[in-house]
Protein backbone atom coordinates (compact mmCIF):
# COMPACT_ATOMS: atom_id res chain seq x y z
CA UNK A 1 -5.46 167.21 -112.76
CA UNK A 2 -6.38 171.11 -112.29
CA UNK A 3 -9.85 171.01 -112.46
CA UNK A 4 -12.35 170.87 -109.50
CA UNK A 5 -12.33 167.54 -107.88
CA UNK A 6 -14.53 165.14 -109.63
CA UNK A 7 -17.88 164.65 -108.30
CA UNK A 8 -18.55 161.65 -109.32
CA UNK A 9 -16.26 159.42 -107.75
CA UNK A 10 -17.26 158.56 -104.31
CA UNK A 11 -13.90 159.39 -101.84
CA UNK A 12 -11.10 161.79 -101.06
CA UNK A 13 -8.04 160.67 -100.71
CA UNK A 14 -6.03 163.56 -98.68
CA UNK A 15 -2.01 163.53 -99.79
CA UNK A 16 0.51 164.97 -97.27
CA UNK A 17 3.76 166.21 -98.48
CA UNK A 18 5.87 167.22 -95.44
CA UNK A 19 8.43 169.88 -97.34
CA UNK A 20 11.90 171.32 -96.00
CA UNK A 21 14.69 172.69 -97.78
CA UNK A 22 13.78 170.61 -101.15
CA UNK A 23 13.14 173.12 -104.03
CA UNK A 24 14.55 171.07 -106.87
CA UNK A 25 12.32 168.48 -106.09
CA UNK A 26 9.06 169.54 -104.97
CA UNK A 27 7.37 170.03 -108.98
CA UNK A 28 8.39 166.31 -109.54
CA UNK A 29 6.94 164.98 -106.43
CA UNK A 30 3.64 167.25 -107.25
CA UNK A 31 3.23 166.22 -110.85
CA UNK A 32 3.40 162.68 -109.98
CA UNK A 33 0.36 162.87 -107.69
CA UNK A 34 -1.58 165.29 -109.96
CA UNK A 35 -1.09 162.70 -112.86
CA UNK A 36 -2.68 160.20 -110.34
CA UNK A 37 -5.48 157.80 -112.62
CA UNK A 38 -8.00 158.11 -109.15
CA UNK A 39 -8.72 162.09 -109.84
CA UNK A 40 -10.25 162.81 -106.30
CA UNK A 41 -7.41 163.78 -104.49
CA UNK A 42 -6.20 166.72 -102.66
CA UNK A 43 -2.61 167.38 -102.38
CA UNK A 44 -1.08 169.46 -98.70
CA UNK A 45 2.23 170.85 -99.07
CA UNK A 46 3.37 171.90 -95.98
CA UNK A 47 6.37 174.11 -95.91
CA UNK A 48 8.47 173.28 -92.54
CA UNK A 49 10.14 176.69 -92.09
CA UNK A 50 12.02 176.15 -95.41
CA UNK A 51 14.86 178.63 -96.46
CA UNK A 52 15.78 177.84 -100.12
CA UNK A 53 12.55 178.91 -101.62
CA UNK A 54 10.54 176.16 -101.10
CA UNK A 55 7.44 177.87 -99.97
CA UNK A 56 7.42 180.20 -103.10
CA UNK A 57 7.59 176.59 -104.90
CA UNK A 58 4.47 175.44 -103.17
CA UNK A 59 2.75 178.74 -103.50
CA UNK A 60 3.16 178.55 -106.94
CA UNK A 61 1.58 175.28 -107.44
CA UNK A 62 -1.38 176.24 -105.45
CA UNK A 63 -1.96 179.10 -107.84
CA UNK A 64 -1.95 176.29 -110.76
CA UNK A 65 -4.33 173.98 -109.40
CA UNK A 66 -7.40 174.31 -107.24
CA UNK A 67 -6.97 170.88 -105.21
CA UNK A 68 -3.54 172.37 -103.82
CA UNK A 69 -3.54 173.38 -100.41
CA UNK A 70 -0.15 174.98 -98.60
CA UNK A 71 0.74 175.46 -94.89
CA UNK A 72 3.43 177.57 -94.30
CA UNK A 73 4.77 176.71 -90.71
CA UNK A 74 8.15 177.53 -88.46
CA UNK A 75 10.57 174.71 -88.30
CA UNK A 76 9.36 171.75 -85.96
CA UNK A 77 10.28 168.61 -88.16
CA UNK A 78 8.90 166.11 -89.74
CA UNK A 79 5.94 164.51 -86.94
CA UNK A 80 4.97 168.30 -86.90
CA UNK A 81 4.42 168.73 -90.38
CA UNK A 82 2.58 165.80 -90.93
CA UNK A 83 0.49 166.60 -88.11
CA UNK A 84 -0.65 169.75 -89.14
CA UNK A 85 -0.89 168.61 -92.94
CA UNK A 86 -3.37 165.78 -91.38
CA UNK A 87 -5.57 168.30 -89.05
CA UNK A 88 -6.95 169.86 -92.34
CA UNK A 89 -7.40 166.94 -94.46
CA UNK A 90 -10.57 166.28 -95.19
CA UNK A 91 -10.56 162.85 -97.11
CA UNK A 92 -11.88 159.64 -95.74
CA UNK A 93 -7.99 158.21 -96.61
CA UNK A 94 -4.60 159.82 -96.37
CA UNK A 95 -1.34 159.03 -97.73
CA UNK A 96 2.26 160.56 -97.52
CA UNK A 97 4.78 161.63 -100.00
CA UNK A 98 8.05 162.88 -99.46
CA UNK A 99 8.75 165.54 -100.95
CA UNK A 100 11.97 164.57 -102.83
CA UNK A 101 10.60 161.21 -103.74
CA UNK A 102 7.56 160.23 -106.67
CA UNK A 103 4.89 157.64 -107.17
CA UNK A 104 3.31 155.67 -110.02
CA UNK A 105 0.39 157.11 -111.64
CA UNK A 106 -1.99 153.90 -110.48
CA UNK A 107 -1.00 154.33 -106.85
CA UNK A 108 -3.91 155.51 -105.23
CA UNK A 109 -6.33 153.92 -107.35
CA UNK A 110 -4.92 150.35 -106.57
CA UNK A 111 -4.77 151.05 -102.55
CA UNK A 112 -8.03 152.49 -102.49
CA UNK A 113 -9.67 149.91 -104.41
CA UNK A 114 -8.03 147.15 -102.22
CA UNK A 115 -8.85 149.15 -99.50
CA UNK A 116 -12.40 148.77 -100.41
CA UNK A 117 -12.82 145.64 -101.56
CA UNK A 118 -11.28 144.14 -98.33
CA UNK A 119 -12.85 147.02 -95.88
CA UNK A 120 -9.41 146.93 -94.81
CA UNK A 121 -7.52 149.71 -91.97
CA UNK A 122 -4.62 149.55 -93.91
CA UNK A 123 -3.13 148.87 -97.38
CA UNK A 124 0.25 148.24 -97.37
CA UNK A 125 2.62 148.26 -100.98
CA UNK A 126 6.33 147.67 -101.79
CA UNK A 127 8.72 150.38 -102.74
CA UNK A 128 11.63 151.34 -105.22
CA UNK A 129 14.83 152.94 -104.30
CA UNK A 130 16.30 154.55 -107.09
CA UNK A 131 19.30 156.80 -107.52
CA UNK A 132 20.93 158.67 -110.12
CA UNK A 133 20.81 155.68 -112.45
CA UNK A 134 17.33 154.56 -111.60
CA UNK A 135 16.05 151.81 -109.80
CA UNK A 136 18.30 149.49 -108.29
CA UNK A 137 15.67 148.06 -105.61
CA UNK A 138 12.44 146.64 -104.93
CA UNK A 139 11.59 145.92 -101.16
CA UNK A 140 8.46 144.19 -100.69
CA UNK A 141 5.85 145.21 -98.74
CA UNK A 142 6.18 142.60 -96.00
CA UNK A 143 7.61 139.52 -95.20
CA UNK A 144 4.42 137.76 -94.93
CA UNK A 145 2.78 136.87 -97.60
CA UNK A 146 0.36 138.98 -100.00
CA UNK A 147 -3.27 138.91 -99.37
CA UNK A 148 -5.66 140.23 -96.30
CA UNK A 149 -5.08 139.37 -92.87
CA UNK A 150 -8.09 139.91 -90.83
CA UNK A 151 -9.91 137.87 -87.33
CA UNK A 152 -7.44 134.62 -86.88
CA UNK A 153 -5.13 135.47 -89.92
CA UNK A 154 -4.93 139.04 -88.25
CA UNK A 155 -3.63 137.55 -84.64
CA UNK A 156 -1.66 135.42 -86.61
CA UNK A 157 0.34 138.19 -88.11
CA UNK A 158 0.67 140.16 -85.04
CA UNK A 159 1.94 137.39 -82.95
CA UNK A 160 4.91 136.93 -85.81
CA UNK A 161 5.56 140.52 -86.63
CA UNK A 162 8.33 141.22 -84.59
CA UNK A 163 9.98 137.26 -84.77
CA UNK A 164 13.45 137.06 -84.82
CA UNK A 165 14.61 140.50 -84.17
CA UNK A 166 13.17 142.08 -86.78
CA UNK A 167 10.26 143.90 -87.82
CA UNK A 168 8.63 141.88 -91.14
CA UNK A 169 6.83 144.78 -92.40
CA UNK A 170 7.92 148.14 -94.17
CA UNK A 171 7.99 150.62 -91.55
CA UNK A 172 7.23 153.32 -93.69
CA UNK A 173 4.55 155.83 -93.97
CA UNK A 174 4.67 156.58 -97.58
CA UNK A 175 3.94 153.08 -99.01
CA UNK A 176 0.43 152.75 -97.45
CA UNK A 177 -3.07 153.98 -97.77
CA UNK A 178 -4.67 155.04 -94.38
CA UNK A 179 -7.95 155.71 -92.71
CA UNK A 180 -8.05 159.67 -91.50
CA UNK A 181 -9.57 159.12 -88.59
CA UNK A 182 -8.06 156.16 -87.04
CA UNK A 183 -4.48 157.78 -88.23
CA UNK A 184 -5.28 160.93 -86.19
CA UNK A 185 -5.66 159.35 -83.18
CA UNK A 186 -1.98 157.15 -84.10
CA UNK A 187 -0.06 160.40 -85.04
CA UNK A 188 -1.15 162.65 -82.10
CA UNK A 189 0.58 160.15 -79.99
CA UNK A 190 3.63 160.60 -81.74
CA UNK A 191 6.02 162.86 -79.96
CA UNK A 192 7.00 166.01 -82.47
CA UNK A 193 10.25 165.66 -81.36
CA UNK A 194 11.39 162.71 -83.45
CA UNK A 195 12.65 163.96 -86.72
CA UNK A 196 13.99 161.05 -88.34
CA UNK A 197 14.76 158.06 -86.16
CA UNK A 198 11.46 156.22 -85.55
CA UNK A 199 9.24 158.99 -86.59
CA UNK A 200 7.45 156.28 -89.20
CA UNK A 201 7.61 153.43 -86.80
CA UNK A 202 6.25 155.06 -84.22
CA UNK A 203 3.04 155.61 -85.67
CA UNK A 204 2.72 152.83 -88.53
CA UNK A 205 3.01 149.90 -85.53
CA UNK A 206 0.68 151.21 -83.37
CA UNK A 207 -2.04 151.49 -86.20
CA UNK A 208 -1.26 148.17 -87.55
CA UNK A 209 -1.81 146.58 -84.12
CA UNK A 210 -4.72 148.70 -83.46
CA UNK A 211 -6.15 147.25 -87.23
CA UNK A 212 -8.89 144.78 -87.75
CA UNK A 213 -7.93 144.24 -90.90
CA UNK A 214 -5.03 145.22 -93.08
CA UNK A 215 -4.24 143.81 -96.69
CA UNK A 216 -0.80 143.17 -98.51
CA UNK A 217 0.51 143.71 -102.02
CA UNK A 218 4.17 143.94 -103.04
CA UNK A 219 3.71 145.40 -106.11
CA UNK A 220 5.49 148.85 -105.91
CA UNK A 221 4.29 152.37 -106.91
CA UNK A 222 6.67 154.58 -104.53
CA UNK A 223 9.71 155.38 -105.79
CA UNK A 224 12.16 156.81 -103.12
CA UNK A 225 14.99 158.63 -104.04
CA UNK A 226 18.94 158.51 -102.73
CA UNK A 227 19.92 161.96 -101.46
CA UNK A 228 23.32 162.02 -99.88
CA UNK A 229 22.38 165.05 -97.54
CA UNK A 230 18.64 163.52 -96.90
CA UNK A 231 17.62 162.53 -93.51
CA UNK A 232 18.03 158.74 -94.62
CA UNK A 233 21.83 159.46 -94.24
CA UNK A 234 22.09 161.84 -91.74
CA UNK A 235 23.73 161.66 -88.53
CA UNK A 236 21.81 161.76 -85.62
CA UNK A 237 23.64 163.15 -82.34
CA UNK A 238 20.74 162.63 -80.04
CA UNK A 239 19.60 159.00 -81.85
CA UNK A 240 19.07 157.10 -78.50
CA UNK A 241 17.15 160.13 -77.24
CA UNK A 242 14.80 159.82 -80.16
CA UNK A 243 15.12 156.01 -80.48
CA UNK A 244 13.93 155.72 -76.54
CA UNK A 245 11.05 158.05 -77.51
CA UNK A 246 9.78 155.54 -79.84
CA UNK A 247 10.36 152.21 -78.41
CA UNK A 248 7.86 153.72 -74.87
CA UNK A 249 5.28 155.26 -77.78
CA UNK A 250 5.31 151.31 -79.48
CA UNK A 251 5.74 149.34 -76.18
CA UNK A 252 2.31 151.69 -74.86
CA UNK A 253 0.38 149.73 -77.67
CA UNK A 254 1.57 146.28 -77.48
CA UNK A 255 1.27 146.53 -73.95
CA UNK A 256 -2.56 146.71 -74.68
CA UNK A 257 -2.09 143.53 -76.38
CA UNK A 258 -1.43 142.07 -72.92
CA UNK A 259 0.57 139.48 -74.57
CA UNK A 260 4.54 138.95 -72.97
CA UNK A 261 5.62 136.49 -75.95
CA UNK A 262 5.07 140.04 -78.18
CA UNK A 263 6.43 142.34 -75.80
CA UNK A 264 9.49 140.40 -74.98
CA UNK A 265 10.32 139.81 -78.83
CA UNK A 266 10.00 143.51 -79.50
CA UNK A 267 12.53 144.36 -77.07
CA UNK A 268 14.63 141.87 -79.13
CA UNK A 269 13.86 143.92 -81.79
CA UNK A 270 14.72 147.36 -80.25
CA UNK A 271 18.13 145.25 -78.47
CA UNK A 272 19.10 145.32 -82.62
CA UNK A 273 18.37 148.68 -83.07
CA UNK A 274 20.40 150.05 -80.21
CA UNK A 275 22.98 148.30 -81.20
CA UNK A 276 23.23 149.14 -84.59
CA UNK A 277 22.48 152.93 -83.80
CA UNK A 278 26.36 153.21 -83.14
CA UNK A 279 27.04 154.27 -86.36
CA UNK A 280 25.10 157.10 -85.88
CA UNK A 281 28.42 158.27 -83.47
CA UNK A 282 30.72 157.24 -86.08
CA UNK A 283 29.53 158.87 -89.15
CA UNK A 284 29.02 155.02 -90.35
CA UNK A 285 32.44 154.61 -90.57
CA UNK A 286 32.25 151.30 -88.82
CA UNK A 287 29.17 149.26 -89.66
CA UNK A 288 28.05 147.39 -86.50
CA UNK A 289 25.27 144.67 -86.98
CA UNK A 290 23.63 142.73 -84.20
CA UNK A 291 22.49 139.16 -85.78
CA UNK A 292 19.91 138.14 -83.46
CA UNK A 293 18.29 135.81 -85.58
């Protein structure tokens, strides 16, 4: 979709697509959301301080099509770029792409019109992982199950989210649909200087606790892709740094909660992660896994 945005349908939806170092990638990520069946959409690229010719890549595309915006930036990683992608969006709903990944063309048409119908905070979908033979994955969504938790059913799933050392819902930012507003005032908390451990987490679980009402479907429009040198397997020298970062941004919102049975299983939770963040000193050579269940 090229044309001006469509005037007849009722809401933007504002697409981020943080962007570094990911030429070969970028026009398949793009074409996906421009082939998106909900036309009203605007798509910002924003070029982290890329060297491989990214930003001629996104310049390019912006020439094509008139709901393209770019941001050229210096280098500040990925909470940065998101940031300043979000601080010009001007839809009532945002959602986040990587830039090396590629969704389904119903995506945003299926959030939004859950999102709606529920007058939910936050849609949350499954995901696909898929490498160079495809998909070989489906994560759901959540643990819990599918449907709209909201009042009692809302506590309910707050109160469980963290049981048994683990976190039952996707962390990620790119599976979900997201009020602008109420994200701003999530992401600005975020410290810019995570860049890849926590960076989702840190803002997705202080939204969903701050939600009245979210809603859950596992059917699965993102498709993220295996990179061997993306940040998914990349070894992270200062990991407890950022992983300390994060746990005092989510422990600042459950704290509000004023509820010790939550607080005290997140810190099982983050007990898991710490431990579990030594392969990050061994190149994952040695696979260490905390069962705390």
């Amino acid at each position: 979709m090229c044309d001006m945005l469509d005037e007849k349908c009722l809401e933007l939806i504002s697409i981020v697509v943080p962007i570094y170092n990911v030429s070969q990638y970028i026009e398949r990520c793009v074409d996906s959301i421009l082939a998106q069946t909900y036309e009203n959409i605007e798509i910002i690229l924003v070029d982290d301080g890329s060297v491989d010719g990214s930003d001629k890549v996104c310049d390019c595309l912006a020439e094509k099509c008139s709901n393209i915006y770019v941001i050229h930036k210096s280098n500040g990683g990925i909470t940065s770029a998101r940031k300043n992608g979000l601080a010009i969006a001007r839809g009532s709903y945002v959602g986040f792409v990587d830039p090396d990944d590629w969704i389904e063309n119903d995506m945003y048409e299926t959030l939004l019109g859950l999102m709606e119908t529920f007058e939910a905070d936050l849609v949350c979908s499954g995901m696909k992982r898929e490498g160079d033979m495809g998909v070989y994955a489906t994560w759901k969504a959540s643990d819990f199950e599918e449907g709209t938790y909201k009042d009692k059913q809302m506590r309910e799933f707050i109160f469980h989210l963290f049981d048994d050392g683990r976190i039952h819902i996707s962390g990620s930012m790119c599976n979900k649909l997201f009020k602008t507003g109420k994200l701003r005032e999530c992401l600005h908390r975020v410290d810019d200087r995570l860049r890849g451990v926590g960076d989702d987490t840190a803002c997705v679980i202080p939204y969903l606790l701050e939600s009245r009402c979210i809603h859950i479907t596992n059917k699965a429009f993102y498709h993220g892709c295996e990179r061997s040198d993306s940040a998914t397997h990349s070894k992270y020298e200062d990991y407890y740094f950022q992983a300390n970062i994060t746990y005092n941004i989510v422990m600042k919102s459950i704290d509000r909660l004023n509820d010790i049975v939550i607080s005290e299983k997140f810190k099982k939770v983050w007990t898991r992660i710490i431990v579990n963040g030594l392969n990050h000193y061994f190149d994952n050579k040695y696979e260490y896994r905390l069962d705390l269940s």
